[in-house]
N, C-alpha and C. Protein backbone atom coordinates (compact mmCIF):
# COMPACT_ATOMS: atom_id res chain seq x y z
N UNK A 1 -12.60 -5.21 -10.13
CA UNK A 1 -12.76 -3.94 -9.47
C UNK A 1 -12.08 -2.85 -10.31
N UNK A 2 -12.98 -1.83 -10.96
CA UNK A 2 -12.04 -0.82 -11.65
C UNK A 2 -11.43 0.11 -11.23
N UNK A 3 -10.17 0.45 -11.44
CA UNK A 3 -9.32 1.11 -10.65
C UNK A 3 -8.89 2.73 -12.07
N UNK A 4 -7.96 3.35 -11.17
CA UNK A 4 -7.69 4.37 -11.95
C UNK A 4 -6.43 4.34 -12.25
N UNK A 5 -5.57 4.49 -13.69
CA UNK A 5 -4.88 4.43 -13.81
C UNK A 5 -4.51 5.81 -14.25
N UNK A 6 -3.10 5.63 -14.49
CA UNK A 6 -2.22 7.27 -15.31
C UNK A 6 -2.73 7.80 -16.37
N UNK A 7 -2.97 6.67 -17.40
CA UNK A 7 -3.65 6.88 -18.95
C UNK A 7 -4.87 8.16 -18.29
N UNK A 8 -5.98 6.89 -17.52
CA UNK A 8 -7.17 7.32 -17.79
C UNK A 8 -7.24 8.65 -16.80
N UNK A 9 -6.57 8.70 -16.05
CA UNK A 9 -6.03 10.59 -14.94
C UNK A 9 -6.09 11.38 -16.11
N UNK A 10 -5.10 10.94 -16.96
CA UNK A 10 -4.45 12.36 -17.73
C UNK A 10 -5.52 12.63 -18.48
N UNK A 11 -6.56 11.46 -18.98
CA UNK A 11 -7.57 11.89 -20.23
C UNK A 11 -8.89 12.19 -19.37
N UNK A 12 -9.18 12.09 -17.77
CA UNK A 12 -9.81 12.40 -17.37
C UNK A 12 -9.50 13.91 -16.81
N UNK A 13 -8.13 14.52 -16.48
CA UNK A 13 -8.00 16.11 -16.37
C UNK A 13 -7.85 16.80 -17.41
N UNK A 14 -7.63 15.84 -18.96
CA UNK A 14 -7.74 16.49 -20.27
C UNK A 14 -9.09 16.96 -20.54
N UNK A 15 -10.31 16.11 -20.02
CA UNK A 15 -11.53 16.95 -20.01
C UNK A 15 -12.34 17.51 -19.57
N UNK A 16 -11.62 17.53 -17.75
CA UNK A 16 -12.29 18.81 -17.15
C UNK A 16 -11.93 20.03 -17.14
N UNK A 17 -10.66 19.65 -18.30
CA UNK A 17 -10.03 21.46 -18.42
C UNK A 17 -10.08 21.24 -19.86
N UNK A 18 -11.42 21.27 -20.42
CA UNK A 18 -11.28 21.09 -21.56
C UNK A 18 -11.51 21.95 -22.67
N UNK A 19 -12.27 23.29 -21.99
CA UNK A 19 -12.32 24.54 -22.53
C UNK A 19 -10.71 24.82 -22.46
N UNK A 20 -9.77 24.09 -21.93
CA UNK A 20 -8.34 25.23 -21.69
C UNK A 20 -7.57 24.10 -23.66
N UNK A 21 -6.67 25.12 -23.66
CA UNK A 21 -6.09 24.63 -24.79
C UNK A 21 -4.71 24.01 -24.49
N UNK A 22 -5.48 22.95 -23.61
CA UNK A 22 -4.63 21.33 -23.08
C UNK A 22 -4.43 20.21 -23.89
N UNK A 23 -3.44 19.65 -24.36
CA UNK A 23 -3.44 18.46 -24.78
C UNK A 23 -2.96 17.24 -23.44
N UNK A 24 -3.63 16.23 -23.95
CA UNK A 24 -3.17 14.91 -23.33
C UNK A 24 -1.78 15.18 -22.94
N UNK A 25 -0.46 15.58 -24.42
CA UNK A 25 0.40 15.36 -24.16
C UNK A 25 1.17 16.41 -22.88
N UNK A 26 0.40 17.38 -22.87
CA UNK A 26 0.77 18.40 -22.14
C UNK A 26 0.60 17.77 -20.29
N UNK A 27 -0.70 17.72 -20.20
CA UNK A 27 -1.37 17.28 -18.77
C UNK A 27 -0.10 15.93 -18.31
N UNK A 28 -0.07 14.98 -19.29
CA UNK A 28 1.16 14.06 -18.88
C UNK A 28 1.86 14.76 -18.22
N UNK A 29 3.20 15.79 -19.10
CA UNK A 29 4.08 16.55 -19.02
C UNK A 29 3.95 17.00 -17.63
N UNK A 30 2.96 17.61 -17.28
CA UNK A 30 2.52 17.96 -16.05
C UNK A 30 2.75 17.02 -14.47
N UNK A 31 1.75 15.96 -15.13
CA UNK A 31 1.76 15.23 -14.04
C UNK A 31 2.88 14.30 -13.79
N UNK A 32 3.62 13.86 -14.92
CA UNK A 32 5.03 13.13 -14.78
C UNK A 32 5.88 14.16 -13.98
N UNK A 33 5.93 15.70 -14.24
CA UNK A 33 6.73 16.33 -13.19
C UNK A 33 6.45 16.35 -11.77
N UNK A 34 4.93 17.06 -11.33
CA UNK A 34 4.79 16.63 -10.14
C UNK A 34 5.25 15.54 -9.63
N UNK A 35 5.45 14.39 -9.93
CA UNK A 35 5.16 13.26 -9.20
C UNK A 35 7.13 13.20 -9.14
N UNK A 36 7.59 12.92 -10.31
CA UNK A 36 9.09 13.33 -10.16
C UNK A 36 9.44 14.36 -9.05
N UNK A 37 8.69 15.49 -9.09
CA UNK A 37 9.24 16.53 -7.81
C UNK A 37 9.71 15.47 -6.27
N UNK A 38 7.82 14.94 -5.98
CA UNK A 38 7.27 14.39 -5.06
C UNK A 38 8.38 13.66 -4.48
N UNK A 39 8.46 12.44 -5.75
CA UNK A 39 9.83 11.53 -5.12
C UNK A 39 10.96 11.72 -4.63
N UNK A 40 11.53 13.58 -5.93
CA UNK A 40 12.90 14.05 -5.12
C UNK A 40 13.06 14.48 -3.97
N UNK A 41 11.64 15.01 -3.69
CA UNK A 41 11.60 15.74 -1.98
C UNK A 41 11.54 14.73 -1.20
N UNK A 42 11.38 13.67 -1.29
CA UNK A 42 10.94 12.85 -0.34
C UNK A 42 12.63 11.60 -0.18
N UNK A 43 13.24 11.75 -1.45
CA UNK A 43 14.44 11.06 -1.24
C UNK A 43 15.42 11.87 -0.60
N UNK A 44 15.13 13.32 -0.56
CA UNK A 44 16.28 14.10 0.06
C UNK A 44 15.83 14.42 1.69
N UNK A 45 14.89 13.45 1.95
CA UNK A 45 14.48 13.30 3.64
C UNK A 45 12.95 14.38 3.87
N UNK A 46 12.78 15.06 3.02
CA UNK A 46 11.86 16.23 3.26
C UNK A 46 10.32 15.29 3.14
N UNK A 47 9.45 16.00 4.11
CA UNK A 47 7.61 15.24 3.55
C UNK A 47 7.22 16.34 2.72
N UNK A 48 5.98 15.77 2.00
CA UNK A 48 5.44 16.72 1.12
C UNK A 48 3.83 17.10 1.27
N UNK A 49 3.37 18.15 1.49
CA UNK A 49 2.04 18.50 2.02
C UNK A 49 1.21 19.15 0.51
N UNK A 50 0.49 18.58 0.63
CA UNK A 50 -0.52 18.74 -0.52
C UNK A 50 -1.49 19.35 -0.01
N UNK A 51 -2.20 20.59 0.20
CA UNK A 51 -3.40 21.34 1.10
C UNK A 51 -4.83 20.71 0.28
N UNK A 52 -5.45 20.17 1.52
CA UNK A 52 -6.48 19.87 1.06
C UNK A 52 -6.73 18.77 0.66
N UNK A 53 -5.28 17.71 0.37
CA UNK A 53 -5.43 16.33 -0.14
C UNK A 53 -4.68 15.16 0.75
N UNK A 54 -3.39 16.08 1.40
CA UNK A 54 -2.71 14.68 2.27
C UNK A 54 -1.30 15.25 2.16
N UNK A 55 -0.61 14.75 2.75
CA UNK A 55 0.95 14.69 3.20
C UNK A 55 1.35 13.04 3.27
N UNK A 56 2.83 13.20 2.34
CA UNK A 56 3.42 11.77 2.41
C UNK A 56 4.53 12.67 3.34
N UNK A 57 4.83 11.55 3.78
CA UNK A 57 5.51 11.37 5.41
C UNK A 57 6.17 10.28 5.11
N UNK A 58 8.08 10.57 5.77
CA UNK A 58 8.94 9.56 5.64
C UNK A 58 8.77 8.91 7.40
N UNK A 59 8.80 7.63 6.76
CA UNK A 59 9.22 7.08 8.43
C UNK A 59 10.48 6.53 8.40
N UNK A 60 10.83 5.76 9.95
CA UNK A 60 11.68 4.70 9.51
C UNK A 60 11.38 3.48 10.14
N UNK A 61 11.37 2.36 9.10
CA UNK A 61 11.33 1.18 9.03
C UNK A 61 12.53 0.18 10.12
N UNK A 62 12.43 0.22 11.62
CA UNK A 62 13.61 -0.11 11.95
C UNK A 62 14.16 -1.61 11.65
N UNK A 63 15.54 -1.97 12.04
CA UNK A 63 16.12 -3.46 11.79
C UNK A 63 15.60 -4.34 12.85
N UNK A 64 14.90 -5.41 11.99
CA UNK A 64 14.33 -6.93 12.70
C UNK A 64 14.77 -7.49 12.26
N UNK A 65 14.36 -8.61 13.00
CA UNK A 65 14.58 -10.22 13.06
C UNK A 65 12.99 -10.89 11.84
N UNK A 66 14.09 -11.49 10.92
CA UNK A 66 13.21 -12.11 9.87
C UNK A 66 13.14 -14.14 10.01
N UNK A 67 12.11 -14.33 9.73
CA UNK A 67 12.32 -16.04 9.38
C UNK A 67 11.90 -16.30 8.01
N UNK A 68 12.89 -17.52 7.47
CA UNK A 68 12.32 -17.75 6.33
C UNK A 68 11.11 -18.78 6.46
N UNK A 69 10.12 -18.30 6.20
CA UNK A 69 8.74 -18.99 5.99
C UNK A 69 9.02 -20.53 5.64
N UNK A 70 9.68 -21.34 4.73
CA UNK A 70 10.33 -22.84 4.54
C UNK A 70 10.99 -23.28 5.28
N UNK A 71 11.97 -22.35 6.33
CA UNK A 71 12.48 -23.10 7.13
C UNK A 71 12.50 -22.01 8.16
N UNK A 72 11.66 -22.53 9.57
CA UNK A 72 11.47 -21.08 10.38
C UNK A 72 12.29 -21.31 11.20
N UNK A 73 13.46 -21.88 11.35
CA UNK A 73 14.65 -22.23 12.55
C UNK A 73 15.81 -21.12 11.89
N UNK A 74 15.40 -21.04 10.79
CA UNK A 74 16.34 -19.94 9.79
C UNK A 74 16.22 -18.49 10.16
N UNK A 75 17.10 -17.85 10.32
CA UNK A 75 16.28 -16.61 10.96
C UNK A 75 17.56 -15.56 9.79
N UNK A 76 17.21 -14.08 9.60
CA UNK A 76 17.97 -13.27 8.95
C UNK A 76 17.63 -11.67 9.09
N UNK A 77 18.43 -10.63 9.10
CA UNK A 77 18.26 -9.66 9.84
C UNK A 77 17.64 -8.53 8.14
N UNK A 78 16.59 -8.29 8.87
CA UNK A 78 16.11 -7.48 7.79
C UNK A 78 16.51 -6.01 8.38
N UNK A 79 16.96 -5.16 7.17
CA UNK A 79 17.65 -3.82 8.01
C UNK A 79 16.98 -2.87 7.65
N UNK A 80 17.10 -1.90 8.22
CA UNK A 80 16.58 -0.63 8.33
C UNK A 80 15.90 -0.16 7.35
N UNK A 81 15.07 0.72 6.91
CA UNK A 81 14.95 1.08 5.43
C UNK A 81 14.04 2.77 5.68
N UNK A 82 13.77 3.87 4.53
CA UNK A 82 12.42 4.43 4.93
C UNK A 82 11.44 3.74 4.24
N UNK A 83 10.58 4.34 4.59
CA UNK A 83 9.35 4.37 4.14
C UNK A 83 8.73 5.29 3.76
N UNK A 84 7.19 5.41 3.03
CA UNK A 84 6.42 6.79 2.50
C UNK A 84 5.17 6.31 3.21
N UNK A 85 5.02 7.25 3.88
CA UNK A 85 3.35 6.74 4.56
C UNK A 85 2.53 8.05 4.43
N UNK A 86 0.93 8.25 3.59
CA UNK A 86 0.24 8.93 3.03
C UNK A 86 -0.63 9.22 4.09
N UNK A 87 -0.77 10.53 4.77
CA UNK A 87 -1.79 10.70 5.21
C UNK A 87 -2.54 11.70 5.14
N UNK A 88 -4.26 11.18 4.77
CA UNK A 88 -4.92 12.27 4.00
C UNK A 88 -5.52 13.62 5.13
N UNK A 89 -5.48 14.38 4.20
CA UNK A 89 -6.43 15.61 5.00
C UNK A 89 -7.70 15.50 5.64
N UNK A 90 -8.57 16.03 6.15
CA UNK A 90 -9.77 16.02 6.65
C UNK A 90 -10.67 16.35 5.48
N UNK A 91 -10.23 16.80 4.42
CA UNK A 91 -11.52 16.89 3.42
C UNK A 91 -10.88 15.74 2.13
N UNK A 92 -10.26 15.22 2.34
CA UNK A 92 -9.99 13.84 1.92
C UNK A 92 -10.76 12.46 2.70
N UNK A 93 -10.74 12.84 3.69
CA UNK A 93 -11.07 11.63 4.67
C UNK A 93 -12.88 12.29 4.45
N UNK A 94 -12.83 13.14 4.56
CA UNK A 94 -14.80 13.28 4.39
C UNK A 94 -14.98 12.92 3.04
N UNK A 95 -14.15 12.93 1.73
CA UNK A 95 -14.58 12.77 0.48
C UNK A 95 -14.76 11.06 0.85
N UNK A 96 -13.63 10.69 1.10
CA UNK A 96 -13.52 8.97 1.18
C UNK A 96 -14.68 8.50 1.40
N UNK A 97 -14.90 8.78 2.55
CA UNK A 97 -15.92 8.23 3.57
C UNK A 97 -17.45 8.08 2.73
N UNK A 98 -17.71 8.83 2.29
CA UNK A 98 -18.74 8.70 1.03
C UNK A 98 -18.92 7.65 0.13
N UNK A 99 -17.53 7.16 0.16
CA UNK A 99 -17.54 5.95 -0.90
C UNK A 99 -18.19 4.58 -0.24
N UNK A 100 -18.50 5.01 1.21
CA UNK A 100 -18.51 3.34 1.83
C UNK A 100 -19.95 3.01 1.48
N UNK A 101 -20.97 3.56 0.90
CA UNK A 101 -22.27 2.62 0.08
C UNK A 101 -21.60 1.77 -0.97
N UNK A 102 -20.85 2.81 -1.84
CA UNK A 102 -20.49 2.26 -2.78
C UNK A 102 -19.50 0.77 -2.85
N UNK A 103 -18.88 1.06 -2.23
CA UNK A 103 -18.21 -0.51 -1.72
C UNK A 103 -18.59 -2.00 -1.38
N UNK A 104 -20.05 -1.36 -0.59
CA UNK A 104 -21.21 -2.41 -0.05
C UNK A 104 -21.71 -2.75 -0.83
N UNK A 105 -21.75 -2.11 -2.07
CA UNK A 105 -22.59 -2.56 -3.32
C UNK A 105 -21.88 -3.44 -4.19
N UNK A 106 -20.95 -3.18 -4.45
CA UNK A 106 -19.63 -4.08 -5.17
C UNK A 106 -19.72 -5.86 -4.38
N UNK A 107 -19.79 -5.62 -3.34
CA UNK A 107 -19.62 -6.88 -2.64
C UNK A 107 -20.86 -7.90 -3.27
């Protein structure tokens, strides 16, 4: 299943802005900051809203009761933690939704 990676992002927004006088190394530069921002806002408790694409949203993960799968009489307290949970916009969720031929076809 082909997926999208960082490489192929940066050399794929290297050539839809390709009349602009962008390099690869630049668009990186770019997108390694955003995403650095992303994480700091989101470690200092804040969500982050992207218009038009989605909001990551901290939750919290509360403390349970764990078993170890080899021995399930074993039990151990898994604790608290956050989490990042992504949720897209409405013209995200209409772009998505488009993809579901394409999926059926893969199968």
């Amino acid at each position: 299943m082909p997926n999208l990676n960082k490489k192929e992002l940066i050399a794929a927004i290297t050539n839809r802005l390709g009349h602009r006088e962008l390099t690869q190394e630049d668009v990186a530069e770019v997108l390694d900051s955003m995403l650095d921002l992303i994480v700091e806002r989101l470690s200092c408790g804040d969500d982050v809203a992207l218009r038009k694409f989605g909001q990551f949203v901290l939750v919290e993960s509360p403390e349970r009761i764990g078993r170890n799968p080899k021995r399930p009489s074993e039990t151990s307290v898994i604790p608290a933690r956050s989490m990042v949970k992504f949720r897209p916009s409405s013209e995200t969720k209409a772009e998505v939704a488009k993809a579901l031929p394409f999926m059926r076809q893969r199968k």
